[in-house]
N, C-alpha and C. Protein backbone atom coordinates (compact mmCIF):
# COMPACT_ATOMS: atom_id res chain seq x y z
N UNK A 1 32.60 -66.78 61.04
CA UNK A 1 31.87 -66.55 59.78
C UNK A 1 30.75 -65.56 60.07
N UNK A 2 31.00 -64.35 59.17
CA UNK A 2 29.81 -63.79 59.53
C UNK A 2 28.24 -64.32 59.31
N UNK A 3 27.26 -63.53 59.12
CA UNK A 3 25.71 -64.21 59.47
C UNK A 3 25.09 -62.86 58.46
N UNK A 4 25.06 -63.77 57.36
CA UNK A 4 23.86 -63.26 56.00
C UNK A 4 23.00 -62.50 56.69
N UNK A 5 22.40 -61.31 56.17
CA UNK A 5 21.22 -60.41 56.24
C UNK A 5 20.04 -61.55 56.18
N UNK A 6 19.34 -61.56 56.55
CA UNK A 6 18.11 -62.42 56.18
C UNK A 6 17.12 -61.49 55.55
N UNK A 7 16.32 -62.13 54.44
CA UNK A 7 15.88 -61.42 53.37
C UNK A 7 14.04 -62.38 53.65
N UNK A 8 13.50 -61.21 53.66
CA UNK A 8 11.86 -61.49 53.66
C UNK A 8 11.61 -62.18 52.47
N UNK A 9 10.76 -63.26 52.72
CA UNK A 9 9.86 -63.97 51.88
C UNK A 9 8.87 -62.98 51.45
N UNK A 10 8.66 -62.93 50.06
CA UNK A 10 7.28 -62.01 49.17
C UNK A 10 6.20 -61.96 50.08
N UNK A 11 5.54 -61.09 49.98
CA UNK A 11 4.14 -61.28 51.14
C UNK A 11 4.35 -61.35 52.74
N UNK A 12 5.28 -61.16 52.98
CA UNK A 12 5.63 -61.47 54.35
C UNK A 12 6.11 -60.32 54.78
N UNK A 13 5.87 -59.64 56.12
CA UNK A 13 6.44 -58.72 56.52
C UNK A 13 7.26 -58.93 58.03
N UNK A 14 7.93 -57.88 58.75
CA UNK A 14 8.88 -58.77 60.25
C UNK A 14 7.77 -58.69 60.87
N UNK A 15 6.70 -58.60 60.70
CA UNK A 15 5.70 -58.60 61.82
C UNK A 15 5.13 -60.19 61.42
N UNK A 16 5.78 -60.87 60.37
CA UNK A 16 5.13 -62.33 59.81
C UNK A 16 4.47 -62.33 58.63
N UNK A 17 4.07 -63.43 57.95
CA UNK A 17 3.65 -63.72 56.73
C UNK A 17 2.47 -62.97 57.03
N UNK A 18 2.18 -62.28 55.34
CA UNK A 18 0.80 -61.73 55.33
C UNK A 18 -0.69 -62.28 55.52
N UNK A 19 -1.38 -62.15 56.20
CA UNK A 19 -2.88 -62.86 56.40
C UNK A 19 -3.17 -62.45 54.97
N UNK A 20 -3.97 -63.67 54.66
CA UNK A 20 -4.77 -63.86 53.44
C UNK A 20 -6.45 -62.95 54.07
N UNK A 21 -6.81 -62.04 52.78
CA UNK A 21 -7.89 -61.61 53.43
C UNK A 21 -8.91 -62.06 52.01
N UNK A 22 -9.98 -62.16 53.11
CA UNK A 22 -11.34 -62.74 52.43
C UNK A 22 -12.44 -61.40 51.99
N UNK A 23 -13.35 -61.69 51.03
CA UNK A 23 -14.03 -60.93 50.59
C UNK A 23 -15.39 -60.93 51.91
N UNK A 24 -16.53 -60.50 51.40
CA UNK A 24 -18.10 -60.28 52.42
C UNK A 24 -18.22 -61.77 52.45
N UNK A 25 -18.06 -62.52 51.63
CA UNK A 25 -18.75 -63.97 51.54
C UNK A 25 -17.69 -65.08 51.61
N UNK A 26 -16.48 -64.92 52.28
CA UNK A 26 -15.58 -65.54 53.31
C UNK A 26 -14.60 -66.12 51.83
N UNK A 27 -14.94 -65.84 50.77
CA UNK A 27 -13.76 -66.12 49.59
C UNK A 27 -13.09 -65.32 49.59
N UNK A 28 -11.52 -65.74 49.26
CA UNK A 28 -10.12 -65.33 49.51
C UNK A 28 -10.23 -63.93 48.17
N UNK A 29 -9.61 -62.87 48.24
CA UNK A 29 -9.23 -61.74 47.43
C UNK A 29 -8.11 -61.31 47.26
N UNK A 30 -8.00 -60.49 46.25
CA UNK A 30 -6.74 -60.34 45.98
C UNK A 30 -6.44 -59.02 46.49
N UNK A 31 -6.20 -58.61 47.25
CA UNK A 31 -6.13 -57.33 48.33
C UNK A 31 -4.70 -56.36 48.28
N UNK A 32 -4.66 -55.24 47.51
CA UNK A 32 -3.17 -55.24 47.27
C UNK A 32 -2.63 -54.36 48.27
N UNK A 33 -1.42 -53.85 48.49
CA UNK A 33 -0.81 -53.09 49.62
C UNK A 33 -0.97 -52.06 49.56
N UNK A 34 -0.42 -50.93 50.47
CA UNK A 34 -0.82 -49.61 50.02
C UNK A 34 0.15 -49.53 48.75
N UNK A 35 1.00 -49.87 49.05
CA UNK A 35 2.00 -49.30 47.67
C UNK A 35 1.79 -49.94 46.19
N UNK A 36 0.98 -51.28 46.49
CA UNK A 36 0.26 -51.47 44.68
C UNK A 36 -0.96 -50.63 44.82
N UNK A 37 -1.72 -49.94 45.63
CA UNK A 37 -3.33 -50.14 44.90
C UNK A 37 -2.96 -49.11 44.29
N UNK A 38 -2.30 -48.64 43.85
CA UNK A 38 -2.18 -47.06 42.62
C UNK A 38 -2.46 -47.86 40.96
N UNK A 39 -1.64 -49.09 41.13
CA UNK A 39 -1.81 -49.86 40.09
C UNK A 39 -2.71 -50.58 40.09
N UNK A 40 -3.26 -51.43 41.22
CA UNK A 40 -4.36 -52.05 40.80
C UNK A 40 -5.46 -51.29 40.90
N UNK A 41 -5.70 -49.82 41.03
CA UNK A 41 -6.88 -48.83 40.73
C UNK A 41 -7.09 -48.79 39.73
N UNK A 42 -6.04 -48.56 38.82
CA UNK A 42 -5.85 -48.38 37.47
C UNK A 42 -6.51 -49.48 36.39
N UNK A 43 -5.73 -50.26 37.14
CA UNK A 43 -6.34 -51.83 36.14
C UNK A 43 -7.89 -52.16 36.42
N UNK A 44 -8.58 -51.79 37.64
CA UNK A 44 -9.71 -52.18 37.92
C UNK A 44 -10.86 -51.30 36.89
N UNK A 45 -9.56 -50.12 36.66
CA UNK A 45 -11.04 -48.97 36.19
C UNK A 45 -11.05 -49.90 34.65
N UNK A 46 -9.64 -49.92 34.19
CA UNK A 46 -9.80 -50.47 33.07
C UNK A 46 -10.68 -51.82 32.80
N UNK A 47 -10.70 -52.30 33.75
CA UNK A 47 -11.75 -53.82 33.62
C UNK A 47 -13.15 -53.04 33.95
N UNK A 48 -13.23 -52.24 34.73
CA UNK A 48 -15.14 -51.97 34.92
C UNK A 48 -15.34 -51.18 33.34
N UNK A 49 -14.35 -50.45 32.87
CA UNK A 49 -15.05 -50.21 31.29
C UNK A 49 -15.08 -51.49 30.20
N UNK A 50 -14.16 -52.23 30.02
CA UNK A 50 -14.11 -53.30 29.62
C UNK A 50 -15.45 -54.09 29.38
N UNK A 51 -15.86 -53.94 30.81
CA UNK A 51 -17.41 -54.74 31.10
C UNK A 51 -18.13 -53.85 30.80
N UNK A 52 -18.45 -52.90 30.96
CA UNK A 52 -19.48 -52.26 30.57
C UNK A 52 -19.76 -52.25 29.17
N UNK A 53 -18.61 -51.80 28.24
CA UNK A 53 -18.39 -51.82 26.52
C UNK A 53 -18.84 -53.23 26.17
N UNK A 54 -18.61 -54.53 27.25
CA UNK A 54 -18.68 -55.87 26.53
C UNK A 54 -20.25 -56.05 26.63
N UNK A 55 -20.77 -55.42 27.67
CA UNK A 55 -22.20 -55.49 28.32
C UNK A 55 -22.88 -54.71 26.92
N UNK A 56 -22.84 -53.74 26.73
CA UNK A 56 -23.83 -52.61 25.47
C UNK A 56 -23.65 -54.02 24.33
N UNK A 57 -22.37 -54.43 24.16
CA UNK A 57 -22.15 -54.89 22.64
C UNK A 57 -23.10 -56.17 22.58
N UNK A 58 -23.28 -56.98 24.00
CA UNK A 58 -23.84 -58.62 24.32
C UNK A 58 -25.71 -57.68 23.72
N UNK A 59 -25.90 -56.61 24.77
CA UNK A 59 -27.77 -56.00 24.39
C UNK A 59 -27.94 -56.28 22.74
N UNK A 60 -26.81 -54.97 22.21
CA UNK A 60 -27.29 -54.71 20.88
C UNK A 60 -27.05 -55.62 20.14
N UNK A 61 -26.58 -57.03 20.04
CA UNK A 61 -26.44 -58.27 19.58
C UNK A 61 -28.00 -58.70 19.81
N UNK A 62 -28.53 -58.40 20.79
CA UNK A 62 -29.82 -59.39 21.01
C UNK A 62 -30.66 -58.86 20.81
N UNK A 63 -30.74 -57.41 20.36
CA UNK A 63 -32.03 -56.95 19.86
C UNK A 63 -32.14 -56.86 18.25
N UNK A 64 -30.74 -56.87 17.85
CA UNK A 64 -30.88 -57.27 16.14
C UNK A 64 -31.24 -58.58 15.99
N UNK A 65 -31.17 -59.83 16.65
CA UNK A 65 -31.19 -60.78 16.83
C UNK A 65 -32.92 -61.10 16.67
N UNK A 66 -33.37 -60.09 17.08
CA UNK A 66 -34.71 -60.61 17.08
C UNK A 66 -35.66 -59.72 16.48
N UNK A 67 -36.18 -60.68 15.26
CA UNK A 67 -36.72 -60.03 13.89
C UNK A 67 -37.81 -58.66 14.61
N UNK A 68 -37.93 -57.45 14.15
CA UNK A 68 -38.34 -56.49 14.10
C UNK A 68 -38.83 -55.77 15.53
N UNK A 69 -37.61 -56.01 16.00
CA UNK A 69 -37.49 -55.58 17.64
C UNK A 69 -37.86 -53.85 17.40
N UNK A 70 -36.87 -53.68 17.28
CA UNK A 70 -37.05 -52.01 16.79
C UNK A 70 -37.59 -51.57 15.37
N UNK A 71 -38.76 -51.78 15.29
CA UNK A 71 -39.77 -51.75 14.21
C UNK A 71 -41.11 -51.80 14.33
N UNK A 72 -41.82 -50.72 14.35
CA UNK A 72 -42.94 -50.98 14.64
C UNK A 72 -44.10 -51.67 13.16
N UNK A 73 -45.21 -52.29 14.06
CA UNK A 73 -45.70 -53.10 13.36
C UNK A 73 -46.43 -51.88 11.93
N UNK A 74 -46.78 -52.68 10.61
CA UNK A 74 -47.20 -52.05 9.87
C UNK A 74 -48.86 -51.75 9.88
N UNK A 75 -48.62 -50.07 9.60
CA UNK A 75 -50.12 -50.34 9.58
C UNK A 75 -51.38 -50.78 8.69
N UNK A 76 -52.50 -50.89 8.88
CA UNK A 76 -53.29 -51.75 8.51
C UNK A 76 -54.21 -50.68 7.60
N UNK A 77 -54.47 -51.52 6.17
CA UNK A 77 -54.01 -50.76 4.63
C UNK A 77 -55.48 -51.51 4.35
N UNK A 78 -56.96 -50.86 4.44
CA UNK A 78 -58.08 -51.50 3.69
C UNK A 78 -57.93 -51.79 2.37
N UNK A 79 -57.22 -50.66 0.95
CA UNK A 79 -57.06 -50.62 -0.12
C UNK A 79 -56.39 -51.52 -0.14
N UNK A 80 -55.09 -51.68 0.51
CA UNK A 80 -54.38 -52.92 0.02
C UNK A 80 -54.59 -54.19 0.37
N UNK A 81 -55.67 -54.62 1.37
CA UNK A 81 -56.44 -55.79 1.84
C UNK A 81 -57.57 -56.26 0.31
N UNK A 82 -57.93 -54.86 -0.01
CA UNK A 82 -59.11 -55.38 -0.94
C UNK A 82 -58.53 -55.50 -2.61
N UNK A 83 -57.03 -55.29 -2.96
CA UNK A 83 -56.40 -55.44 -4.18
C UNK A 83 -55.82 -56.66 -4.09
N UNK A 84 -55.62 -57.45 -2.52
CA UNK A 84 -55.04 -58.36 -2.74
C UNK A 84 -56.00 -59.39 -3.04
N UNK A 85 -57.33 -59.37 -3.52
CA UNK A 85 -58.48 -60.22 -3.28
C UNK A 85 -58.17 -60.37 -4.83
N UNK A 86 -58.79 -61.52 -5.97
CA UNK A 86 -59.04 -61.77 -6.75
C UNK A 86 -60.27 -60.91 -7.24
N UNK A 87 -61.14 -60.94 -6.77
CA UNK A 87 -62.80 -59.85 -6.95
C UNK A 87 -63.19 -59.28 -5.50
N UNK A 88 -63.47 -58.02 -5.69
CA UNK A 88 -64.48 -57.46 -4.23
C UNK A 88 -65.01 -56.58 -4.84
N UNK A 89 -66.02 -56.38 -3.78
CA UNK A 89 -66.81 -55.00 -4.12
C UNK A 89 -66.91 -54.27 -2.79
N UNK A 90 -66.48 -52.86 -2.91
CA UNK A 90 -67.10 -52.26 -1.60
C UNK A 90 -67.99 -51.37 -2.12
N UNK A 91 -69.14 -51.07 -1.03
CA UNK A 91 -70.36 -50.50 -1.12
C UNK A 91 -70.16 -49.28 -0.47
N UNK A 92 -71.04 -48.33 -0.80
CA UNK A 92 -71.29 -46.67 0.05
C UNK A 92 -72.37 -46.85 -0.20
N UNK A 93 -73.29 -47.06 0.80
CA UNK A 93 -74.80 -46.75 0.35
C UNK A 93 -75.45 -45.86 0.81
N UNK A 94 -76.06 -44.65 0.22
CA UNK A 94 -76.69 -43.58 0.59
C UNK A 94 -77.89 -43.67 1.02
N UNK A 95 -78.21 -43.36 2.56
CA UNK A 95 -80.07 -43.39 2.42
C UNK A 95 -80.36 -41.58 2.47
N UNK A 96 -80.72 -40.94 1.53
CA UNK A 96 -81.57 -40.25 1.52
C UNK A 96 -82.62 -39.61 1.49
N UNK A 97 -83.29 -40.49 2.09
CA UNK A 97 -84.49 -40.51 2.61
C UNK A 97 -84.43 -40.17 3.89
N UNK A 98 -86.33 -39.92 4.64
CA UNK A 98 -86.41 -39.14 5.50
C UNK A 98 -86.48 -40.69 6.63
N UNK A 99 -86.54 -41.99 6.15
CA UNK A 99 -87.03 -42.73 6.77
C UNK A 99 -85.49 -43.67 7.41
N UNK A 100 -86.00 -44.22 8.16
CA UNK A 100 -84.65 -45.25 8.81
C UNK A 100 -84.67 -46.28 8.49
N UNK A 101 -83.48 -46.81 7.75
CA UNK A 101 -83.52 -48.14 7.50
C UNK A 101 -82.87 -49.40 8.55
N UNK A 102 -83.65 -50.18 8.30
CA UNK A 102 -82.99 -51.50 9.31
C UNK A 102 -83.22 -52.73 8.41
N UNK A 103 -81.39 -53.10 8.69
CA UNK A 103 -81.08 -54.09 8.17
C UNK A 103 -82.21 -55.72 8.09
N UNK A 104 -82.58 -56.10 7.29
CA UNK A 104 -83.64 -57.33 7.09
C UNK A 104 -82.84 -58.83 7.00
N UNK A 105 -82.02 -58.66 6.08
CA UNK A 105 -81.55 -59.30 5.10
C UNK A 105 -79.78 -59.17 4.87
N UNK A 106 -78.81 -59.91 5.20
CA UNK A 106 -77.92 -59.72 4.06
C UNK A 106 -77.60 -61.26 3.51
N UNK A 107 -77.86 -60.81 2.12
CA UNK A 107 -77.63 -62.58 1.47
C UNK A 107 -75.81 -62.76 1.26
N UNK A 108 -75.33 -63.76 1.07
CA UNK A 108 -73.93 -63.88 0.48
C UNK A 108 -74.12 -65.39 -0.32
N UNK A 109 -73.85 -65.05 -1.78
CA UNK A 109 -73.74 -65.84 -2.77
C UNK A 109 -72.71 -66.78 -2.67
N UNK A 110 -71.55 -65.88 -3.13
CA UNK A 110 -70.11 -66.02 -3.18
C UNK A 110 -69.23 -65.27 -2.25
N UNK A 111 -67.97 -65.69 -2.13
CA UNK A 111 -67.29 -65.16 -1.30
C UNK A 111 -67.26 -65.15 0.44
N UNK A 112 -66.79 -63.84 0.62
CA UNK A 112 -66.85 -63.31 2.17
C UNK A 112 -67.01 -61.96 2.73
N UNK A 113 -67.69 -61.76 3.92
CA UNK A 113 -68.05 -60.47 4.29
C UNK A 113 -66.61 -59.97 4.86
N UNK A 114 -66.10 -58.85 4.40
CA UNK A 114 -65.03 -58.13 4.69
C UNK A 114 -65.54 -57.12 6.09
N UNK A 115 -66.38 -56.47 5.67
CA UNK A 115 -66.87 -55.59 6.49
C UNK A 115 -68.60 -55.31 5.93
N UNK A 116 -69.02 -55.84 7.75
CA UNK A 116 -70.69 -56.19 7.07
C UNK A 116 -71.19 -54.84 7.53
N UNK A 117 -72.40 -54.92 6.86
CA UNK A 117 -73.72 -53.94 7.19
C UNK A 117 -73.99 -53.16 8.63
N UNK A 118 -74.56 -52.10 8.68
CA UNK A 118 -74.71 -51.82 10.05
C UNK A 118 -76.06 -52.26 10.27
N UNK A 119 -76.81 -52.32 10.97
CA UNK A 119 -77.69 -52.72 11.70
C UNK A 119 -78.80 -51.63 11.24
N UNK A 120 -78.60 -50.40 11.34
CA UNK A 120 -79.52 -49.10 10.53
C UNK A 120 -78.57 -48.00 10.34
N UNK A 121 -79.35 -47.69 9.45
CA UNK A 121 -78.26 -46.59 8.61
C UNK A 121 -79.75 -45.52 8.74
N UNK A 122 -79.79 -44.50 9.34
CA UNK A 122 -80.37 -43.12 9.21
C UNK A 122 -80.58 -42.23 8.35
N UNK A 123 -81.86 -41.49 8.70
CA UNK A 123 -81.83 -40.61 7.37
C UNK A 123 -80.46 -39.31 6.97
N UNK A 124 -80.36 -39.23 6.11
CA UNK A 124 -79.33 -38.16 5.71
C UNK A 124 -78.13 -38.92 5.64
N UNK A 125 -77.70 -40.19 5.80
CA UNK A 125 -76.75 -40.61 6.48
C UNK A 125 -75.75 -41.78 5.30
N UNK A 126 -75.19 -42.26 5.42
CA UNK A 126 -74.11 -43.64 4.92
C UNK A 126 -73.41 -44.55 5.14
N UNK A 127 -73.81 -45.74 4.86
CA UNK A 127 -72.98 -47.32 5.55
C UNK A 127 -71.74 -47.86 4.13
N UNK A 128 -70.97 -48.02 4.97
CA UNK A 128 -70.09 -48.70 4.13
C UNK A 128 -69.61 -50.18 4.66
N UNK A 129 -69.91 -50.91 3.65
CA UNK A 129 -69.59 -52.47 3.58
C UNK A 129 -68.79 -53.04 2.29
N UNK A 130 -68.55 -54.44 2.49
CA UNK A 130 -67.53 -54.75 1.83
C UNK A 130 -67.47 -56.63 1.46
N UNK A 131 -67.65 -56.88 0.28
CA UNK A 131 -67.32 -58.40 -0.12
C UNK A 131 -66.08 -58.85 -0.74
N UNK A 132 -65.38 -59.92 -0.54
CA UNK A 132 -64.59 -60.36 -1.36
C UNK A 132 -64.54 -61.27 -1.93
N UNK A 133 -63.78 -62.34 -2.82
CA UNK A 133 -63.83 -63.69 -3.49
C UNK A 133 -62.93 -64.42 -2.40
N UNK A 134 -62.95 -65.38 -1.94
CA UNK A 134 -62.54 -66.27 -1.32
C UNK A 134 -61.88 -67.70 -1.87
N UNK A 135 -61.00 -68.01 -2.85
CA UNK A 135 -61.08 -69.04 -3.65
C UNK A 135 -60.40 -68.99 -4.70
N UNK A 136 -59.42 -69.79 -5.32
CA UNK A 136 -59.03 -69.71 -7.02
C UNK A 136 -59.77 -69.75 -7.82
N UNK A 137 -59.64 -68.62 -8.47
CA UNK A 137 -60.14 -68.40 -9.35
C UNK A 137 -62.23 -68.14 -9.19
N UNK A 138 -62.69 -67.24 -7.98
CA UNK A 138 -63.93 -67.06 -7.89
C UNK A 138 -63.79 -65.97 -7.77
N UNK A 139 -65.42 -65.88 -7.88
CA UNK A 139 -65.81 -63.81 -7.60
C UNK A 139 -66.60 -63.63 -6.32
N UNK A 140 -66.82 -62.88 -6.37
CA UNK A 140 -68.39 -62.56 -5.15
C UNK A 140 -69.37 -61.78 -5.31
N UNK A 141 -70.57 -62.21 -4.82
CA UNK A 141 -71.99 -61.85 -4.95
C UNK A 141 -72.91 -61.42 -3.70
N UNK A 142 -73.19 -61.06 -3.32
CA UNK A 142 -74.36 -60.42 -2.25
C UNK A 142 -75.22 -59.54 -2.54
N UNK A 143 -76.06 -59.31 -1.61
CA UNK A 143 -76.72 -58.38 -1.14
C UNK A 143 -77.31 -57.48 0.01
N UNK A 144 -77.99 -56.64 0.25
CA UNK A 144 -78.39 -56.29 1.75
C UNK A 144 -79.74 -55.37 1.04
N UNK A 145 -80.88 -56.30 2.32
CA UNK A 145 -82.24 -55.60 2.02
C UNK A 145 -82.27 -54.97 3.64
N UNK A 146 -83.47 -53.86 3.25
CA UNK A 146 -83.89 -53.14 4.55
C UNK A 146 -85.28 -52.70 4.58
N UNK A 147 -85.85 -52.54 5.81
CA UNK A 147 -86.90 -52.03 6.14
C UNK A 147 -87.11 -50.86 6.31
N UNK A 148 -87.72 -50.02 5.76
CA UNK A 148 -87.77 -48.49 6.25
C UNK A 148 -89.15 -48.66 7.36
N UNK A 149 -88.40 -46.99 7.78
CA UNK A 149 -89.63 -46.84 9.09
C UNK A 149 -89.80 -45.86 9.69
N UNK A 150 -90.45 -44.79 10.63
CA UNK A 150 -90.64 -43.95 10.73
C UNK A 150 -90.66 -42.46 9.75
N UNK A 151 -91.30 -43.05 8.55
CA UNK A 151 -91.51 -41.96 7.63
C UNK A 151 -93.01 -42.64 6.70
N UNK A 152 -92.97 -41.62 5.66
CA UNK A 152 -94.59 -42.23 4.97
C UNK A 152 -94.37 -43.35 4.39
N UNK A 153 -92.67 -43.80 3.61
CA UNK A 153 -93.04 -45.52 3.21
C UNK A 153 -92.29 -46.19 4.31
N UNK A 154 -92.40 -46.45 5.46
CA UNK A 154 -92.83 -47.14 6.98
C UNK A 154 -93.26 -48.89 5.96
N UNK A 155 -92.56 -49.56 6.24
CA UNK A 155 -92.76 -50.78 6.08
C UNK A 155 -92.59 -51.49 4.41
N UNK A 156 -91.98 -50.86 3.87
CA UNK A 156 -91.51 -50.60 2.26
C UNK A 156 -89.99 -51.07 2.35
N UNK A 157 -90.01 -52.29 1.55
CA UNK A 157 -88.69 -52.85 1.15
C UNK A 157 -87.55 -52.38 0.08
N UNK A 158 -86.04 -52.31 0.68
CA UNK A 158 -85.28 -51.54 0.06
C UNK A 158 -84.12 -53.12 -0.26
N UNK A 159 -83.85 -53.06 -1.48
CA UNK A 159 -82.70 -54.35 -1.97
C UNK A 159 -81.96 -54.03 -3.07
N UNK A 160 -80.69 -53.92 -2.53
CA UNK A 160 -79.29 -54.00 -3.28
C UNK A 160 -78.52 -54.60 -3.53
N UNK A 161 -78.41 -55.74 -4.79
CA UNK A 161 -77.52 -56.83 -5.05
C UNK A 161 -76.23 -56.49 -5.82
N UNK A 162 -75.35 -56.93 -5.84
CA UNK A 162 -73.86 -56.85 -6.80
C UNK A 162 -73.52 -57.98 -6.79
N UNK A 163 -73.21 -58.02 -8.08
CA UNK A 163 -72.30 -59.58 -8.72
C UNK A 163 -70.89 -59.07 -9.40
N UNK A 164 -69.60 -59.19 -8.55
CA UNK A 164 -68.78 -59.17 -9.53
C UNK A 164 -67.80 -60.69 -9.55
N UNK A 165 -67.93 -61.24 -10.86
CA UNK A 165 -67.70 -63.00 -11.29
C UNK A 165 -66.32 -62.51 -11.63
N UNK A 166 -65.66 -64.00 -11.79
CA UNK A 166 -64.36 -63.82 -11.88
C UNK A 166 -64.17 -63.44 -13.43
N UNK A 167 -65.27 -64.46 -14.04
CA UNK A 167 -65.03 -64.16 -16.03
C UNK A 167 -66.65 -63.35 -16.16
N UNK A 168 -66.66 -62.48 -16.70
CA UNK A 168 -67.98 -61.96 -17.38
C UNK A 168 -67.88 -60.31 -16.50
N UNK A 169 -68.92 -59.69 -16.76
CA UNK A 169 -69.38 -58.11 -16.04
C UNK A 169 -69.93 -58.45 -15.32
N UNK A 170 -69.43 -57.19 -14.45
CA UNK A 170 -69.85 -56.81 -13.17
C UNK A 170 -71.40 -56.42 -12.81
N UNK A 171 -72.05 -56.73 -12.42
CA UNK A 171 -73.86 -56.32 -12.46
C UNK A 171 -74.34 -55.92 -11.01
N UNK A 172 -75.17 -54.66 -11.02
CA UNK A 172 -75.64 -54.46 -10.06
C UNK A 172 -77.10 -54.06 -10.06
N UNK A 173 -78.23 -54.06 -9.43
CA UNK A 173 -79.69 -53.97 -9.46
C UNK A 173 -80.40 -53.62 -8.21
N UNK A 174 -81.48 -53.13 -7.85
CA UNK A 174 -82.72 -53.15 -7.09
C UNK A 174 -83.49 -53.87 -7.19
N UNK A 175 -83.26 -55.06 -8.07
CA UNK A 175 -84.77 -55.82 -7.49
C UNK A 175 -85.04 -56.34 -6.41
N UNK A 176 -86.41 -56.35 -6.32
CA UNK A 176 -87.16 -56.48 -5.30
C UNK A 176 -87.70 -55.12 -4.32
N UNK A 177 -87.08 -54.22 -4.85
CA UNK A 177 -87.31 -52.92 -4.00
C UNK A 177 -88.60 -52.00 -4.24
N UNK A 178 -89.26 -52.01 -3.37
CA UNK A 178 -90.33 -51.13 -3.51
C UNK A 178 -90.42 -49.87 -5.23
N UNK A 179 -91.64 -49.46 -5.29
CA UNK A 179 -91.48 -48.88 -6.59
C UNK A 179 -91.51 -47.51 -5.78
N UNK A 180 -91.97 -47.21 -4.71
CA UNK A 180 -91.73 -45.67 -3.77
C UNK A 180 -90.17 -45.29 -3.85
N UNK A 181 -89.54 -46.00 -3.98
CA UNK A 181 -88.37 -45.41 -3.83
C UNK A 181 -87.63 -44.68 -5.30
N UNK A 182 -86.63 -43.68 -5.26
CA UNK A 182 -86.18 -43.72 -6.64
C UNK A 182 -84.51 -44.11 -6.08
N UNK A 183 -83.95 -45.20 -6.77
CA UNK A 183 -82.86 -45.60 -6.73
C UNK A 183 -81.40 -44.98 -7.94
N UNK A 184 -80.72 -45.08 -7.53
CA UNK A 184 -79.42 -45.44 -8.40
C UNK A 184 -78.34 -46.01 -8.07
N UNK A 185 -76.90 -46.05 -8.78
CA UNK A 185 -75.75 -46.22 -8.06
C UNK A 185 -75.09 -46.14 -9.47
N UNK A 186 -73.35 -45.31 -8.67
CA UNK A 186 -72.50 -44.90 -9.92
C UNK A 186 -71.52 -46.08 -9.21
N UNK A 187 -70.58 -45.82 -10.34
CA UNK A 187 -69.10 -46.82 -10.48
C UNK A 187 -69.37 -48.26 -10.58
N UNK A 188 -68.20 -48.97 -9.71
CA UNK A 188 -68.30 -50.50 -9.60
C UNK A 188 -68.14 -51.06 -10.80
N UNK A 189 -66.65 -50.52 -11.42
CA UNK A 189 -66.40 -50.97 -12.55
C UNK A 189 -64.56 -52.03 -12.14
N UNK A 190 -64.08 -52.87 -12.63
CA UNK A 190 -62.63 -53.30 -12.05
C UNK A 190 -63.20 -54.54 -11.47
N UNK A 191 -61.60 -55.31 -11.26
CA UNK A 191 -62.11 -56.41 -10.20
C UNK A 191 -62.24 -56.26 -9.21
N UNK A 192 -61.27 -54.98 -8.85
CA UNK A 192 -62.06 -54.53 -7.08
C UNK A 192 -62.73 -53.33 -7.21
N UNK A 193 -63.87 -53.69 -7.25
CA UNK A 193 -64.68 -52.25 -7.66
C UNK A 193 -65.12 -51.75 -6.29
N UNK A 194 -65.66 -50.65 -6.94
CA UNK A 194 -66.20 -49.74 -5.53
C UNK A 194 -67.32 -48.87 -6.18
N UNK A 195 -68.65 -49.03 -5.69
CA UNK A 195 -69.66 -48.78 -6.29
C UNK A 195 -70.64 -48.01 -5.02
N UNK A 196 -71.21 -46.87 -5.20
CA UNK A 196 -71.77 -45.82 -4.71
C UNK A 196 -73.38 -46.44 -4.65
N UNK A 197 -74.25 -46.83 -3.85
CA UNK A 197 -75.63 -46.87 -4.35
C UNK A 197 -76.26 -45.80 -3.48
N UNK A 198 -77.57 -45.54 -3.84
CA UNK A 198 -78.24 -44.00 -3.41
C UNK A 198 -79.65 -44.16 -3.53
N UNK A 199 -80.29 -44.73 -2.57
CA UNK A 199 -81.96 -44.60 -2.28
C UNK A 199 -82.48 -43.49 -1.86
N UNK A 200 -83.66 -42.58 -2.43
CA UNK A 200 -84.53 -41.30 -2.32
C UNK A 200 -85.48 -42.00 -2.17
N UNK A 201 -86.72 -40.47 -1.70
CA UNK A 201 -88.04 -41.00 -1.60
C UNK A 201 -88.42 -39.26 -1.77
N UNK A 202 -89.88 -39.52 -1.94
CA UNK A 202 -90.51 -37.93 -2.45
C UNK A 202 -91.13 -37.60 -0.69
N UNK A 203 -90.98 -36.59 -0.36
CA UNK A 203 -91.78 -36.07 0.67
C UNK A 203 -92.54 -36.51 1.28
């Protein structure tokens, strides 16, 4: 009887079964021959794009994911801080005078200081401040007095009140202010008014 060819087991070559080869960290791999890696080159490239495409899609999932990632914050709107108030008033107050004023006094009736007084406001010069209503259905009221100084009325009181109420007109005055001075103030009409005041003095 003749004697069958003997036929290699898969993986096995006449030099013996193939050694299993391990990766850097002693786990087994899948290591192909010279005559597959043409194909498994192929397939590998196709899996490293695979991952990469799955990698972009996992980011841009997580940055929509999270409210106003790519959005910068809004900016910050005085006009629209002081319309959202029930009543305010903002002030420009002019010293035109030769003398320096320093803050004495600021009263608050009603409300809240938005943006307070400076400390002295100079000759030639202008402070801007700011009240609001704080409350259903309220208004707001203040004032700010000052000292003049280094000029001829040196120690002569300066006072500017505004009332704007939630029901009735808006009112604004000098009392208490020296009679050396000559005062005015335009506008400050609305519930958020904005009213100009303007202290002089003669030479």
């Amino acid at each position: 009887m003749s004697r069958l060819p003997s036929v290699g087991i898969a993986g096995e070559s006449a030099a013996g079964p193939a050694r299993e080869r391990t990766d850097d960290f002693g786990l087994p791999c899948l290591c192909a021959t010279s005559g597959q890696r043409h194909l498994v080159s192929g397939e590998e490239h196709s899996m490293t794009r695979w991952v990469h495409l799955a990698a972009v899609a996992v980011l841009g999932a997580g940055l929509a994911a999270v409210p106003g990632a790519a959005q910068a914050a809004p900016a910050h709107d005085p006009m629209a801080q002081q319309q959202s108030a029930a009543r305010s008033v903002a002030v420009t107050f002019n010293n035109t005078t030769k003398c320096v004023l320093t803050l004495r006094d600021k009263e608050l009736n009603h409300g809240i200081w938005v943006t307070h007084p400076a400390r002295t406001i100079q000759p030639g010069t202008s402070d801007n401040f700011e009240t609001e209503s704080d409350g259903v259905m309220t208004g707001t009221e203040a004032a700010v007095s000052y000292l003049a100084s280094n000029c001829t009325q040196s120690g002569k009181r300066i006072r500017f009140h505004w009332d704007n109420p939630y029901t009735g007109r808006n009112s604004y005055d000098w009392d208490q202010t020296d009679q050396v001075f000559d005062t005015d103030y335009t506008g400050g009409n609305g519930n958020n008014a904005s009213v100009t005041a303007t202290v002089s003095a003669p030479d």
